[in-house]
Protein backbone atom coordinates (compact mmCIF):
# COMPACT_ATOMS: atom_id res chain seq x y z
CA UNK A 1 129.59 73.95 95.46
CA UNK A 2 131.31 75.65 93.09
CA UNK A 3 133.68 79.05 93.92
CA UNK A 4 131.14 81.21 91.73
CA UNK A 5 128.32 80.01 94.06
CA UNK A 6 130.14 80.46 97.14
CA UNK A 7 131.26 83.65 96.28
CA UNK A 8 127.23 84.54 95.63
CA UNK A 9 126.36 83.49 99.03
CA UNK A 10 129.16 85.53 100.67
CA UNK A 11 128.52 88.51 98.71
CA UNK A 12 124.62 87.89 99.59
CA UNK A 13 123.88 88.07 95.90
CA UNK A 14 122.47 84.53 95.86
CA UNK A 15 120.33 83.78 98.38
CA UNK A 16 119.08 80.99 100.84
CA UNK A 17 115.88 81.37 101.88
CA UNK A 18 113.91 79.75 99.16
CA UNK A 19 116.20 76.83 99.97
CA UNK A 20 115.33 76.84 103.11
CA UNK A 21 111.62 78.12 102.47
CA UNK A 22 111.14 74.02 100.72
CA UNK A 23 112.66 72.69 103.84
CA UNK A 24 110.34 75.00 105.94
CA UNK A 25 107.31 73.57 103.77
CA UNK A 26 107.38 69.93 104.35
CA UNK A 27 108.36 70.31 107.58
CA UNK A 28 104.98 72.13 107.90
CA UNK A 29 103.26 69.70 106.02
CA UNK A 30 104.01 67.57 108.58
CA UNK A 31 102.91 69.06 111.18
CA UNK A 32 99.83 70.17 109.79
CA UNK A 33 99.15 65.92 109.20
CA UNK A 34 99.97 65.30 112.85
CA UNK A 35 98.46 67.69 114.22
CA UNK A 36 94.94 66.61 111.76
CA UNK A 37 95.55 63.01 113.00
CA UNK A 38 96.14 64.67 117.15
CA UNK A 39 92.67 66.25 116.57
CA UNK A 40 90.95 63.41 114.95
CA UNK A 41 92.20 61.15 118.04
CA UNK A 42 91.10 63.35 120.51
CA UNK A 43 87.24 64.66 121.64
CA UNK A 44 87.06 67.10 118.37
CA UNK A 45 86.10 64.37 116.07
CA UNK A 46 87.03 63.41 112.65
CA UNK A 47 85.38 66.54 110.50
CA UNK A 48 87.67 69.29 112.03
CA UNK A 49 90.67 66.77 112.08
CA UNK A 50 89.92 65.79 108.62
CA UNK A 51 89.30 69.83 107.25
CA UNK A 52 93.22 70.46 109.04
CA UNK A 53 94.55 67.16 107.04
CA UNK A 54 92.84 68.53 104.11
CA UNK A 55 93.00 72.46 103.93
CA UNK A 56 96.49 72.73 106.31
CA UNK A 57 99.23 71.60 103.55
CA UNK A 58 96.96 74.25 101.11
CA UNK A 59 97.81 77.07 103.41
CA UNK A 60 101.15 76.02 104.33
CA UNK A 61 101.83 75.89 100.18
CA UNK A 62 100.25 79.19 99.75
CA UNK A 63 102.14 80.77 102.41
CA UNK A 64 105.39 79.50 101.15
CA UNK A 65 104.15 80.37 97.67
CA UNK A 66 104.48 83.63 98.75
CA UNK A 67 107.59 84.41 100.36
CA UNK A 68 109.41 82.42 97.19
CA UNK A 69 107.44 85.39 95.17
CA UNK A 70 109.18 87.52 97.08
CA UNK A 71 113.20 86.29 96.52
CA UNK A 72 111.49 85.70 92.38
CA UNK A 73 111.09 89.20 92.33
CA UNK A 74 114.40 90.14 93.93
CA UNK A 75 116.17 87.14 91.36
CA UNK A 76 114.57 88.92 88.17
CA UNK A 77 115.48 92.71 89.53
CA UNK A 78 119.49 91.25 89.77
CA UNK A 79 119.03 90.20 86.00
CA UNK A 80 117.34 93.39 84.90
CA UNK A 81 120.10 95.35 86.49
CA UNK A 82 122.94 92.63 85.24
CA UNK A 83 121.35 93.76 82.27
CA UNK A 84 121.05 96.95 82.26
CA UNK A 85 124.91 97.21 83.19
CA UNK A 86 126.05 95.63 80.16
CA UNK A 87 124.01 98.33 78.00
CA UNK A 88 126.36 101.19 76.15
């Protein structure tokens, strides 16, 4: 990591969460899978274990979707007012 980036991190104008928001998203993924394959092996049956397979890793992406939204719009409000510094 470069000294520019660290100093971004310490001075909490770069931030981690949507690097830890992809992390947080497969790791959901997963467990939405096992937890379709749990119900499918159990006395549910295969249609509800085969709806969490299916629809779980849409609403894990969707929820993740929007918390990156969130840091996007706090990423493009630093530029604007980067920006707007630099103006005479």
């Amino acid at each position: 990591m470069s000294d520019g980036k660290l100093k971004g991190y310490l001075t909490f104008d770069r931030m981690l969460m949507p690097i830890l928001i992809q992390v947080l998203f497969w790791v959901g993924v997963a467990g939405v899978i096992i937890g379709g394959i749990v119900t499918m092996t159990q006395k549910n049956g295969l249609g509800p274990g085969l709806a969490i397979i299916i629809l779980g890793p849409i609403g894990v992406r969707l929820y993740a979707e929007m918390l990156i939204v969130i840091f996007k719009i706090n990423d493009t409000l630093t530029e604007v007012k980067n920006d707007t510094a630099r103006l005479p």
